[in-house]
PDB file of N, CA and C in Angstrom:
ATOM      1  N   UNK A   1     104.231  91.916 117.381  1.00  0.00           N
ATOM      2  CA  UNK A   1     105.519  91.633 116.767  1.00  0.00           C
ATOM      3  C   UNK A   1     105.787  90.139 116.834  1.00  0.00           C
ATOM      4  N   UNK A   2     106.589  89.588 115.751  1.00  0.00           N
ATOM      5  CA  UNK A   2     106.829  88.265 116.461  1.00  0.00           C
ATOM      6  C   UNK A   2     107.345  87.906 116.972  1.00  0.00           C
ATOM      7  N   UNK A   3     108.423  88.626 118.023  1.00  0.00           N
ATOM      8  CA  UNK A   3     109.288  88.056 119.253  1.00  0.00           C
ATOM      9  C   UNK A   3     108.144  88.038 120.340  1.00  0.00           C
ATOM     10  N   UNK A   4     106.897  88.436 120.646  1.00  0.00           N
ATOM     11  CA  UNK A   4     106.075  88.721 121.178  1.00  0.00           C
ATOM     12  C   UNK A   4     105.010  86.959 121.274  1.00  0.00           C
ATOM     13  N   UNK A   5     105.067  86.954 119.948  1.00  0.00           N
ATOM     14  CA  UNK A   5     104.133  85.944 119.671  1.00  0.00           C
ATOM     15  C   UNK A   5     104.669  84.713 119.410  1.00  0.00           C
ATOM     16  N   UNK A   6     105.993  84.737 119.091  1.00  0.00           N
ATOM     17  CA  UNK A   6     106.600  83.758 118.360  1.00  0.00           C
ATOM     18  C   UNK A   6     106.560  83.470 116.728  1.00  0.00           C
ATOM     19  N   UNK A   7     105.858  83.727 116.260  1.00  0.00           N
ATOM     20  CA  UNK A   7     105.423  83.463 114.927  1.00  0.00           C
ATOM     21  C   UNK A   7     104.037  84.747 114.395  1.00  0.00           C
ATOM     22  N   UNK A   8     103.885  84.988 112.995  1.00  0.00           N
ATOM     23  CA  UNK A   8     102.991  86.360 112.727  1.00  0.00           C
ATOM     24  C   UNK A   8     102.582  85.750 111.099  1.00  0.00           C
ATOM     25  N   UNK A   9     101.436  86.333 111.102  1.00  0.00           N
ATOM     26  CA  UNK A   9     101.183  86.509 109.682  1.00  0.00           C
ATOM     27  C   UNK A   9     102.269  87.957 108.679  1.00  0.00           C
ATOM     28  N   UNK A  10     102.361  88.176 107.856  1.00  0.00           N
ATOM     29  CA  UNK A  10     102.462  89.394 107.341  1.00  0.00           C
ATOM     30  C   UNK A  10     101.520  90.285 107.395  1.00  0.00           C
ATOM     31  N   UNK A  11     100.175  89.908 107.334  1.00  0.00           N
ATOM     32  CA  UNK A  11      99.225  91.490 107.371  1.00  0.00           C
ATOM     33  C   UNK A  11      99.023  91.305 109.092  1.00  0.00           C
ATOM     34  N   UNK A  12      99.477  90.518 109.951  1.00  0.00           N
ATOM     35  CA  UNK A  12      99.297  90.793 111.129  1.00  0.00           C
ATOM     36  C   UNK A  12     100.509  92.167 111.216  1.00  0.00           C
ATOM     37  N   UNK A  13     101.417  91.976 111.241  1.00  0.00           N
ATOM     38  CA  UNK A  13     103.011  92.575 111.225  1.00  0.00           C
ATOM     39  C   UNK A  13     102.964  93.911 110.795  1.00  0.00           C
ATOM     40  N   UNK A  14     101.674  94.225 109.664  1.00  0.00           N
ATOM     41  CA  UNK A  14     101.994  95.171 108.773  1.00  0.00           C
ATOM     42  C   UNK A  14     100.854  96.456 109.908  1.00  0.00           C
ATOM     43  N   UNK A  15      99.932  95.462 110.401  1.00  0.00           N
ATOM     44  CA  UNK A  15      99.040  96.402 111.612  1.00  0.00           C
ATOM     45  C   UNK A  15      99.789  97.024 112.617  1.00  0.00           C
ATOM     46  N   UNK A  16     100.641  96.418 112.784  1.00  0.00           N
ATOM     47  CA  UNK A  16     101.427  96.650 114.116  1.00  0.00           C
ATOM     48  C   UNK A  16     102.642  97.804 113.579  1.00  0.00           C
ATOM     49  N   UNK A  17     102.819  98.059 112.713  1.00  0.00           N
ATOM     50  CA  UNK A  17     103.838  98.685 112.494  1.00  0.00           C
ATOM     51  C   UNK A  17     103.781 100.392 112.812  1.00  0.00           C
ATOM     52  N   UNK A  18     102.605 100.526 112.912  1.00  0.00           N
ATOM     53  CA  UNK A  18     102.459 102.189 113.099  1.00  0.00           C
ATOM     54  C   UNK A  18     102.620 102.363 115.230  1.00  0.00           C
ATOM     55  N   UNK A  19     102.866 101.220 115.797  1.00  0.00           N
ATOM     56  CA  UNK A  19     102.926 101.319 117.257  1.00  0.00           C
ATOM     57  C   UNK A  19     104.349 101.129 117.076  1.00  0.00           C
ATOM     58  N   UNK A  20     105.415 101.074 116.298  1.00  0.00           N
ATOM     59  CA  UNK A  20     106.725 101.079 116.525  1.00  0.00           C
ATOM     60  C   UNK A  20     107.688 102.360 114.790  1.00  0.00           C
ATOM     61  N   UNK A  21     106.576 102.882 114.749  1.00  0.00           N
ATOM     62  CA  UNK A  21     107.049 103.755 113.735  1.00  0.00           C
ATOM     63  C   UNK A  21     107.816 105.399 114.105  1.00  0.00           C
ATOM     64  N   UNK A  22     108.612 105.705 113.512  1.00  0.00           N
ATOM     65  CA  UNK A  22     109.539 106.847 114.195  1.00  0.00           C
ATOM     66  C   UNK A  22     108.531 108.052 113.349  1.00  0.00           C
ATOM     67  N   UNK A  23     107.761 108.191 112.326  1.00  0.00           N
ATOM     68  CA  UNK A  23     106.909 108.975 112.130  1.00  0.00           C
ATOM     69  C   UNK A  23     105.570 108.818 112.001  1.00  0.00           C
ATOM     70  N   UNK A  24     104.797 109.918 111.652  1.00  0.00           N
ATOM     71  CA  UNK A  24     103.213 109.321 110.898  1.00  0.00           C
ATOM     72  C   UNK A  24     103.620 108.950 110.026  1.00  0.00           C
ATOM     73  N   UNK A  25     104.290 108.853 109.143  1.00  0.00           N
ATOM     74  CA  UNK A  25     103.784 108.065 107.320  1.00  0.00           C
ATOM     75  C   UNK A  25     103.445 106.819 107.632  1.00  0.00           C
ATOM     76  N   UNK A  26     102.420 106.439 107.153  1.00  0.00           N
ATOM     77  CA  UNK A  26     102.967 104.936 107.034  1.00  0.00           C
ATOM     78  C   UNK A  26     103.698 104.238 106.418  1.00  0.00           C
ATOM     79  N   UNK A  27     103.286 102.673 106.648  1.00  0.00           N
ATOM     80  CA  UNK A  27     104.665 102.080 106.230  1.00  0.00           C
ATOM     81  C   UNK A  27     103.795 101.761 104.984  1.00  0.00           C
ATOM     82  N   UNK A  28     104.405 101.384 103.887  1.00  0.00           N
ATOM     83  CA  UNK A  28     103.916 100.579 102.748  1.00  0.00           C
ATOM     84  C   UNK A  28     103.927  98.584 102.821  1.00  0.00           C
ATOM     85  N   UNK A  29     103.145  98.331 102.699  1.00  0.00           N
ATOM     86  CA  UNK A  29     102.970  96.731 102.963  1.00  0.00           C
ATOM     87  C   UNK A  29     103.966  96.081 101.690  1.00  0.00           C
ATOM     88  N   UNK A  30     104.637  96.719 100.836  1.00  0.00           N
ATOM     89  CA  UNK A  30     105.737  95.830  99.776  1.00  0.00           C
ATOM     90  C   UNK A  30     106.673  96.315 100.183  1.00  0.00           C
ATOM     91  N   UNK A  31     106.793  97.163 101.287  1.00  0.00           N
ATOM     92  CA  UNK A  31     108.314  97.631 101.923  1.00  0.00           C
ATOM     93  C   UNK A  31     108.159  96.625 103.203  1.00  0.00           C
ATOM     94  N   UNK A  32     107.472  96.414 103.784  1.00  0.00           N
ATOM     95  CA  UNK A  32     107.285  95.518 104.765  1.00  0.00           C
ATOM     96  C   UNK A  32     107.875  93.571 104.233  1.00  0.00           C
ATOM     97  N   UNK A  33     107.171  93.620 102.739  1.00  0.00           N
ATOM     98  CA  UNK A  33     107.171  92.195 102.473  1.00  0.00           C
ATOM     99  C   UNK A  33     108.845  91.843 101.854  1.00  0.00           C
ATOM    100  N   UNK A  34     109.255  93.112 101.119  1.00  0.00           N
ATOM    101  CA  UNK A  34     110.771  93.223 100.433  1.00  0.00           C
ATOM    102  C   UNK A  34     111.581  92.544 102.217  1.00  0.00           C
ATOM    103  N   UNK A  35     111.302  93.379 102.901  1.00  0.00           N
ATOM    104  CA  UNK A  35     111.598  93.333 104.178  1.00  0.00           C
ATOM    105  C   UNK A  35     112.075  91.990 104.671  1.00  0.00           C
ATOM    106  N   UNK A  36     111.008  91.451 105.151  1.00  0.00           N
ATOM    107  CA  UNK A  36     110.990  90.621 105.197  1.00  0.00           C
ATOM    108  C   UNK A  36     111.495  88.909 104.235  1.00  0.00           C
ATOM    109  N   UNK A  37     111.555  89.153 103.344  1.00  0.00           N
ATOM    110  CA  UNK A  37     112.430  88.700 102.364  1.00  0.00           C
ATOM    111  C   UNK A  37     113.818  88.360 102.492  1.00  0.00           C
ATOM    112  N   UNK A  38     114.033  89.857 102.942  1.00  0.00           N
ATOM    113  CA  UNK A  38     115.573  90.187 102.965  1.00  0.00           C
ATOM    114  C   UNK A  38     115.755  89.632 103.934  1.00  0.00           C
ATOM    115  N   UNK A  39     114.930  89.726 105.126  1.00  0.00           N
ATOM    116  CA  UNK A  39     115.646  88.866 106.617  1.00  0.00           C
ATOM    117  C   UNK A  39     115.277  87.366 106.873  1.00  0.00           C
ATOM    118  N   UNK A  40     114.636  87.289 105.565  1.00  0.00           N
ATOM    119  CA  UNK A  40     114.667  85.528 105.681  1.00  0.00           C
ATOM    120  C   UNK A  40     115.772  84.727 104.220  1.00  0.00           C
ATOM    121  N   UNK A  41     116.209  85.418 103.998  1.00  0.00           N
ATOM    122  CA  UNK A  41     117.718  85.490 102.897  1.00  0.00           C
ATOM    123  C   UNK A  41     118.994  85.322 103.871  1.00  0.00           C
ATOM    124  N   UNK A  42     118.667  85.935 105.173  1.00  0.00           N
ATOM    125  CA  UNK A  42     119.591  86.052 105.399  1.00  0.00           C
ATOM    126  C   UNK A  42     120.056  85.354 106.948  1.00  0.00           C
ATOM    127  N   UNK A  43     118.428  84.707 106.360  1.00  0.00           N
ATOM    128  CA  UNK A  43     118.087  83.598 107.630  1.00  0.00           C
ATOM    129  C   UNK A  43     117.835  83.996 109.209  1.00  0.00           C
ATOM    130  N   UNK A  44     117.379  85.218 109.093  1.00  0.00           N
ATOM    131  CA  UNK A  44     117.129  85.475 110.436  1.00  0.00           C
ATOM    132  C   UNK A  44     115.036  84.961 111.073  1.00  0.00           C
ATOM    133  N   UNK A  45     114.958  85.029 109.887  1.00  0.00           N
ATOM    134  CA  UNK A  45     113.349  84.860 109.841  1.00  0.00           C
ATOM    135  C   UNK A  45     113.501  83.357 108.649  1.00  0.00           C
ATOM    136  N   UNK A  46     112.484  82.788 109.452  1.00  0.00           N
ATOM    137  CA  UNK A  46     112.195  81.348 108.195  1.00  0.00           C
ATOM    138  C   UNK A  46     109.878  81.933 108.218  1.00  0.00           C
ATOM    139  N   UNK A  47     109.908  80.660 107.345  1.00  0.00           N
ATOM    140  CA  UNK A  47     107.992  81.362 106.975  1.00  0.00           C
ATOM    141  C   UNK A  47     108.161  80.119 106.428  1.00  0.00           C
ATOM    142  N   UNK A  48     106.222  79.385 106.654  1.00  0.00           N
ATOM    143  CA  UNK A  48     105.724  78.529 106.242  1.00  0.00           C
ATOM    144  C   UNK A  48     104.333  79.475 105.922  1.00  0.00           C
ATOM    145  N   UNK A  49     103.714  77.898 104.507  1.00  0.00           N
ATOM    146  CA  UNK A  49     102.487  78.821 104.463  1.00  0.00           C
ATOM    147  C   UNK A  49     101.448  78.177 105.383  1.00  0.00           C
ATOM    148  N   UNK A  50     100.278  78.585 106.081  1.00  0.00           N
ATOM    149  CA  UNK A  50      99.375  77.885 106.680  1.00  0.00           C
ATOM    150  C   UNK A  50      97.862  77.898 105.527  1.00  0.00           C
ATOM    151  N   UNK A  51      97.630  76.853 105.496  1.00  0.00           N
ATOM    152  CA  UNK A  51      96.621  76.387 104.490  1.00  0.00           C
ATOM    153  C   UNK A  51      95.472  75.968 105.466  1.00  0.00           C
ATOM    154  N   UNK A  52      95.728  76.150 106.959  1.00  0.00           N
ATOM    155  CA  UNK A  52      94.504  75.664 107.577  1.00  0.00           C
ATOM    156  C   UNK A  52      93.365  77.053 107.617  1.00  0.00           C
ATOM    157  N   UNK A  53      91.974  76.510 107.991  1.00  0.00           N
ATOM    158  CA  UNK A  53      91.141  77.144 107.641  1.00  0.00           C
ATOM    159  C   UNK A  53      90.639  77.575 106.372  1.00  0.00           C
ATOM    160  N   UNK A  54      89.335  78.557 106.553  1.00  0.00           N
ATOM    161  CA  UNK A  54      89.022  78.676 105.291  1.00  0.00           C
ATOM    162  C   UNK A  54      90.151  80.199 104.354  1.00  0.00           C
ATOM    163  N   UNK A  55      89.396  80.282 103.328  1.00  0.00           N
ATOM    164  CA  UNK A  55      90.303  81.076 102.494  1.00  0.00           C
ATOM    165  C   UNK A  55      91.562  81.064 102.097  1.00  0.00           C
ATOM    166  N   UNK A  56      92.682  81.835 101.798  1.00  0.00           N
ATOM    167  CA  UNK A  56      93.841  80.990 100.976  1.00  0.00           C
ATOM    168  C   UNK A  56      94.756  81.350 101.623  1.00  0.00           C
ATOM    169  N   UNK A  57      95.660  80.436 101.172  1.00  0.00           N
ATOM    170  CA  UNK A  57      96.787  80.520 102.315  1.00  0.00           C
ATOM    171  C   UNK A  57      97.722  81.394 102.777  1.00  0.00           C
ATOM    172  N   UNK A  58      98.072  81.472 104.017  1.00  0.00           N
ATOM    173  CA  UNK A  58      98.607  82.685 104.444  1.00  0.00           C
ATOM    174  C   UNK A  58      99.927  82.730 104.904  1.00  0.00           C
ATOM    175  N   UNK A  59     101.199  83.438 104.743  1.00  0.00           N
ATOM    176  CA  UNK A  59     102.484  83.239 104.954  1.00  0.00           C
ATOM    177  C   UNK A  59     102.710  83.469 106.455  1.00  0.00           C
ATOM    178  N   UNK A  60     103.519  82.292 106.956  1.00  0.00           N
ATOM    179  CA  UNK A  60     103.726  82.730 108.713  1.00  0.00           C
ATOM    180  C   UNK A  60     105.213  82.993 108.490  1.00  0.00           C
ATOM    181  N   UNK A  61     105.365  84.029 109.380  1.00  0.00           N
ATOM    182  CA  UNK A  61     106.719  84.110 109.620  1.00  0.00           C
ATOM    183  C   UNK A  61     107.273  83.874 111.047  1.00  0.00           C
ATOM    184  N   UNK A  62     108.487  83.431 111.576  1.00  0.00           N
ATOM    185  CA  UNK A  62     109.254  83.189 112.892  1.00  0.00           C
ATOM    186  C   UNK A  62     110.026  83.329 112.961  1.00  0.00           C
ATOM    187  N   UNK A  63     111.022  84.127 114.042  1.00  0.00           N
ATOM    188  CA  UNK A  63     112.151  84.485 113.929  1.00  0.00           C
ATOM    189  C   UNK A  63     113.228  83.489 113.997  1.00  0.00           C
ATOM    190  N   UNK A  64     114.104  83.113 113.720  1.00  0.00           N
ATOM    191  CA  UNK A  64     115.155  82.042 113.942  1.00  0.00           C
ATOM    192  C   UNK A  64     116.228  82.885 115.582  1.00  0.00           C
ATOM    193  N   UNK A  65     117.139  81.505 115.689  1.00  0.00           N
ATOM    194  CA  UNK A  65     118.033  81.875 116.546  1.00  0.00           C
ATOM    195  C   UNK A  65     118.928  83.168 116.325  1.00  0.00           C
ATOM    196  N   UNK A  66     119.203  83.378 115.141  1.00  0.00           N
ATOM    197  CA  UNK A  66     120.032  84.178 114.753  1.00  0.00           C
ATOM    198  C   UNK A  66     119.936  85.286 114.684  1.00  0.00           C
ATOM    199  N   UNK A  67     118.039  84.972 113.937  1.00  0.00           N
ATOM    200  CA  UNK A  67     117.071  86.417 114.404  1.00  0.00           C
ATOM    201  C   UNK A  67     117.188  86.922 116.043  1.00  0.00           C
ATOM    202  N   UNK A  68     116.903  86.273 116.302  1.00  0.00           N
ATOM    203  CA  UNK A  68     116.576  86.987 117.726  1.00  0.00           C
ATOM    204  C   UNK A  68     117.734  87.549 118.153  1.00  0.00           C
ATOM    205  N   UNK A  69     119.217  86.979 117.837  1.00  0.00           N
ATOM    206  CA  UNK A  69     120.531  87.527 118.387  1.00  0.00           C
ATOM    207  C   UNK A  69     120.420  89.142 116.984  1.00  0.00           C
ATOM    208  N   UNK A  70     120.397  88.966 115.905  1.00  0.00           N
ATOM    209  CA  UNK A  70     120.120  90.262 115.487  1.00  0.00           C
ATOM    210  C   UNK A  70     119.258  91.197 116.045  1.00  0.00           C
ATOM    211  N   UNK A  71     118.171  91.147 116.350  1.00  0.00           N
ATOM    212  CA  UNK A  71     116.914  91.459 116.822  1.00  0.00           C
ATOM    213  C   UNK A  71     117.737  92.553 118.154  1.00  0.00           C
ATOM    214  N   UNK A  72     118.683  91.705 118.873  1.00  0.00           N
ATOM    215  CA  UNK A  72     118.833  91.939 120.226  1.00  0.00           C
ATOM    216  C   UNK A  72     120.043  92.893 119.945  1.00  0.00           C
ATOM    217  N   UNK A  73     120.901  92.683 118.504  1.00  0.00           N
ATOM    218  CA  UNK A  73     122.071  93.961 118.669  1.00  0.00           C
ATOM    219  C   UNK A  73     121.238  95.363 117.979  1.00  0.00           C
ATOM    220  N   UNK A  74     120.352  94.992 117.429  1.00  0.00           N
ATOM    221  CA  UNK A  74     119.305  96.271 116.652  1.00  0.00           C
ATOM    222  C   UNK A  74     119.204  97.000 117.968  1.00  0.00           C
ATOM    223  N   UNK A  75     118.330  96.101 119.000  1.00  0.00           N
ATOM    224  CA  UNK A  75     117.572  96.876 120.183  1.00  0.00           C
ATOM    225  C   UNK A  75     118.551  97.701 121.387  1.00  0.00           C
ATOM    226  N   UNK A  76     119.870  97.075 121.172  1.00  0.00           N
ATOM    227  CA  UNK A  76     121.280  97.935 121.490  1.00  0.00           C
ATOM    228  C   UNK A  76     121.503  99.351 120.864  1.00  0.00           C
ATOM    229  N   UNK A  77     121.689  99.087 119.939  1.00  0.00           N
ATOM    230  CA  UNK A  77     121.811 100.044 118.817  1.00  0.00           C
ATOM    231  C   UNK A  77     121.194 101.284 118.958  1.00  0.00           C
ATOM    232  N   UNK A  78     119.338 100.922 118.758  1.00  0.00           N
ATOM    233  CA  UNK A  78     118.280 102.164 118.721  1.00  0.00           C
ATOM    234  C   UNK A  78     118.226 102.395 120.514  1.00  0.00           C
ATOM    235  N   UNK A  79     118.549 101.774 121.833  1.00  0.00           N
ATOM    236  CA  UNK A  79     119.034 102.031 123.065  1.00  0.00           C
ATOM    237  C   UNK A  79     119.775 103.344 122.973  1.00  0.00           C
ATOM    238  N   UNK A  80     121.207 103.190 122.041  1.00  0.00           N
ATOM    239  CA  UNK A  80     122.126 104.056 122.538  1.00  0.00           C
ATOM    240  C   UNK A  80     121.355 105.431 121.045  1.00  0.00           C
ATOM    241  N   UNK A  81     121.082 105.360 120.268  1.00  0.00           N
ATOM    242  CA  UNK A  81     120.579 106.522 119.598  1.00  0.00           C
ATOM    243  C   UNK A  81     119.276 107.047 120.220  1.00  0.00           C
ATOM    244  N   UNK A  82     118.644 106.238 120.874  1.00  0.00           N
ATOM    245  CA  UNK A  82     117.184 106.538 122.000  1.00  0.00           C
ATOM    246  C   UNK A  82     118.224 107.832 122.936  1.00  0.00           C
ATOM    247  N   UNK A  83     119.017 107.114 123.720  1.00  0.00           N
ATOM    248  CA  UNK A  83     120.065 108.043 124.837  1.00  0.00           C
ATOM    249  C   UNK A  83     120.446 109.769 123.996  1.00  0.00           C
ATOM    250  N   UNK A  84     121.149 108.965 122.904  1.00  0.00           N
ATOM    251  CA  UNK A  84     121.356 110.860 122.467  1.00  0.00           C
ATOM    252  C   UNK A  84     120.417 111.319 121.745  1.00  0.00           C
ATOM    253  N   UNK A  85     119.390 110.792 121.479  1.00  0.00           N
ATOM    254  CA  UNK A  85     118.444 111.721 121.044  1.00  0.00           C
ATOM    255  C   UNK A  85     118.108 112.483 122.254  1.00  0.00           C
ATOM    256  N   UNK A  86     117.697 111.572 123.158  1.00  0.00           N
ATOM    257  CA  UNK A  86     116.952 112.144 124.272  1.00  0.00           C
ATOM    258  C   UNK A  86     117.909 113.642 124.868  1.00  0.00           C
ATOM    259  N   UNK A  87     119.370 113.241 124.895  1.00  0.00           N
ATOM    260  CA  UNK A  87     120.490 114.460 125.140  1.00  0.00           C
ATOM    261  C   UNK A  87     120.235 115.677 124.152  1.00  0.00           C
ATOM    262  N   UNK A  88     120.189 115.494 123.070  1.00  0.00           N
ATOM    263  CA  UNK A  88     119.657 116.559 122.023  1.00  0.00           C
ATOM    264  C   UNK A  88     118.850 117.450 122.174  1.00  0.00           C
ATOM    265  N   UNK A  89     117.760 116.647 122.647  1.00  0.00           N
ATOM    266  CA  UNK A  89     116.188 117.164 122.802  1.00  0.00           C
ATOM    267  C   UNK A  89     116.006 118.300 124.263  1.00  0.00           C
ATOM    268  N   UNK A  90     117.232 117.292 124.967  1.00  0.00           N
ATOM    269  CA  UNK A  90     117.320 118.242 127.174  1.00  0.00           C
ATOM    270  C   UNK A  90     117.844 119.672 126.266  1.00  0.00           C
ATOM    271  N   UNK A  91     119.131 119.069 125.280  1.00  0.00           N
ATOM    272  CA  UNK A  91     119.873 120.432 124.876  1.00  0.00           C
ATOM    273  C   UNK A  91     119.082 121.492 124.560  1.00  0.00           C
ATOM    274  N   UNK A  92     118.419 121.448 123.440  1.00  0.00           N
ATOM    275  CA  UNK A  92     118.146 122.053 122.468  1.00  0.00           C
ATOM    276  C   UNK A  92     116.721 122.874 123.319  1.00  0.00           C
ATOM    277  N   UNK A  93     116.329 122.059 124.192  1.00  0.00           N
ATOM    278  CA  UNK A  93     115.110 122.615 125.786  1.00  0.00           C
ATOM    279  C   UNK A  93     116.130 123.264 126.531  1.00  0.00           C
ATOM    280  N   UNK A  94     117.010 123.348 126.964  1.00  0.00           N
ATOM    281  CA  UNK A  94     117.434 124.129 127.778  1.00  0.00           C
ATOM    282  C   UNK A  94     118.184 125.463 126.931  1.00  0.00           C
ATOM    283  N   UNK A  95     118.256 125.190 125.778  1.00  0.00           N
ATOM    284  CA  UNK A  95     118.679 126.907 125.129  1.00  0.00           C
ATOM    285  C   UNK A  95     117.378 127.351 124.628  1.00  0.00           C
ATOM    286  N   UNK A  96     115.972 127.023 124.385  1.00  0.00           N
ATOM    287  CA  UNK A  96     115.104 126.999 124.707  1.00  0.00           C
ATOM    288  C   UNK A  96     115.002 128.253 126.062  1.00  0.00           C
ATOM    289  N   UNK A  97     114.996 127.706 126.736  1.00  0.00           N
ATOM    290  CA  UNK A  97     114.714 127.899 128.188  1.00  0.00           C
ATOM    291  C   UNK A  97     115.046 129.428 128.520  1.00  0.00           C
ATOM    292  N   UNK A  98     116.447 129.365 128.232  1.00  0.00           N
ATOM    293  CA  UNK A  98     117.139 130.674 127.974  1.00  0.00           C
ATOM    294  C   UNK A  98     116.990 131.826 127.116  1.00  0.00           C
ATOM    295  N   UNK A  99     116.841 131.104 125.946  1.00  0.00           N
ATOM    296  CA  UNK A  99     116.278 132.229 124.983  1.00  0.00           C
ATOM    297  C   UNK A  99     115.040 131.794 124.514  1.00  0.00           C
ATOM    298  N   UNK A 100     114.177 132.765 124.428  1.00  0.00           N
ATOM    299  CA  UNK A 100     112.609 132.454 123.841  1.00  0.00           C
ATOM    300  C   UNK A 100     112.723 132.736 122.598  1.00  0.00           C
ATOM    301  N   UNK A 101     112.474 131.578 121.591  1.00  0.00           N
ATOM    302  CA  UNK A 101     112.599 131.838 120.271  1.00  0.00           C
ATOM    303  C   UNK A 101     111.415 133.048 119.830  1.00  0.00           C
ATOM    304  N   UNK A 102     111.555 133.523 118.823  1.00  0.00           N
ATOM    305  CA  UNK A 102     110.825 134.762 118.528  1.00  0.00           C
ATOM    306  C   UNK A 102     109.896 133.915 117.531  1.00  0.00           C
ATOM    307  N   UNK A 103     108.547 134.193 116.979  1.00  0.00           N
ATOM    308  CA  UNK A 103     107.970 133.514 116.018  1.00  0.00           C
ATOM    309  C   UNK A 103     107.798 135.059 115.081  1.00  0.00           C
ATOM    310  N   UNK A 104     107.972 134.107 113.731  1.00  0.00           N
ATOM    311  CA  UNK A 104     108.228 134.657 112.466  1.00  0.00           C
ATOM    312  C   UNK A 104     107.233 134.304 111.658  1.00  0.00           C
ATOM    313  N   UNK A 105     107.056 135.438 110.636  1.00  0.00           N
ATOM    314  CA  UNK A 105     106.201 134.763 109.398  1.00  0.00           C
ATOM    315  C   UNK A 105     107.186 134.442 108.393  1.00  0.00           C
ATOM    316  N   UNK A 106     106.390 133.252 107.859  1.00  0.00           N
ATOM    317  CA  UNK A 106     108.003 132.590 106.769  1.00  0.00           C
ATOM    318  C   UNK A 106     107.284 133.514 105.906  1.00  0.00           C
ATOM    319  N   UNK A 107     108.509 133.370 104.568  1.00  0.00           N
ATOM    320  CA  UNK A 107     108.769 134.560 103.872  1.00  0.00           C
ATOM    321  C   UNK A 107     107.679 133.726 102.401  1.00  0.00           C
ATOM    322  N   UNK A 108     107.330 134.566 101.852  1.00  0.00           N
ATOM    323  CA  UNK A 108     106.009 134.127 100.675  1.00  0.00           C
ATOM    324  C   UNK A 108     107.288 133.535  99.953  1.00  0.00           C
ATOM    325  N   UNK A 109     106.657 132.623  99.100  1.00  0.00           N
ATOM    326  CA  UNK A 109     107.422 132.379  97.736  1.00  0.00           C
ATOM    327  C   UNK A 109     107.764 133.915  96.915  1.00  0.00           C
ATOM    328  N   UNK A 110     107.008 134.662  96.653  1.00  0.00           N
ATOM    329  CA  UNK A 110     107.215 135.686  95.943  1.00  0.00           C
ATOM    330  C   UNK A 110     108.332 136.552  96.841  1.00  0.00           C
ATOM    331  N   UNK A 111     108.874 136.621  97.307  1.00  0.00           N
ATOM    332  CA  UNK A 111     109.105 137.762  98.579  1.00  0.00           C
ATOM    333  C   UNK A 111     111.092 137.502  97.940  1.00  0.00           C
TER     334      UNK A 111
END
């Protein structure tokens, strides 16, 4: 990530995204780049291109000050929805617990 590194390529960013993803799908790399766009619009992220080395040039991105104070009310945020999920999950295990769900055959389309 780049609070990690300080600074990222985009196809670095776009690897990393399935170690912080809430499902399997993946992510799409023009939902990643729209993304990113948007949070450097809005100045939380600035990007230079790096032209060093061989092959063509590659967009860096870094978070700004502002980023990181966003960054830090996000990680508040998914904290307190982390908490009641986790309450959901004790719930929904402990009626569980109590009653043993019965398994069913779902019903055909035709049926």
């Amino acid at each position: 990530m780049i609070c990690e590194r300080g600074q990222a390529y985009g196809y670095d960013l776009s690897g990393d995204l399935g170690d912080y993803a809430f499902t399997d799908a993946d992510i799409e790399r023009a939902a990643l780049y729209r993304t990113l766009n948007i949070l450097e619009k809005n100045k939380y992220v600035i990007s230079h291109w790096d032209t060093k080395g061989s092959g063509p040039a590659r967009k860096v991105y870094s978070l700004t000050k502002d980023g990181e104070h966003h960054l830090q009310q996000w990680a508040e945020v998914l904290h307190k929805v982390s908490k009641s999920m986790s309450h959901f999950v004790r719930k929904v295990e402990s009626l569980n617990g109590a009653r043993r769900p019965t398994r069913t055959k779902r019903a055909s389309a035709g049926s």
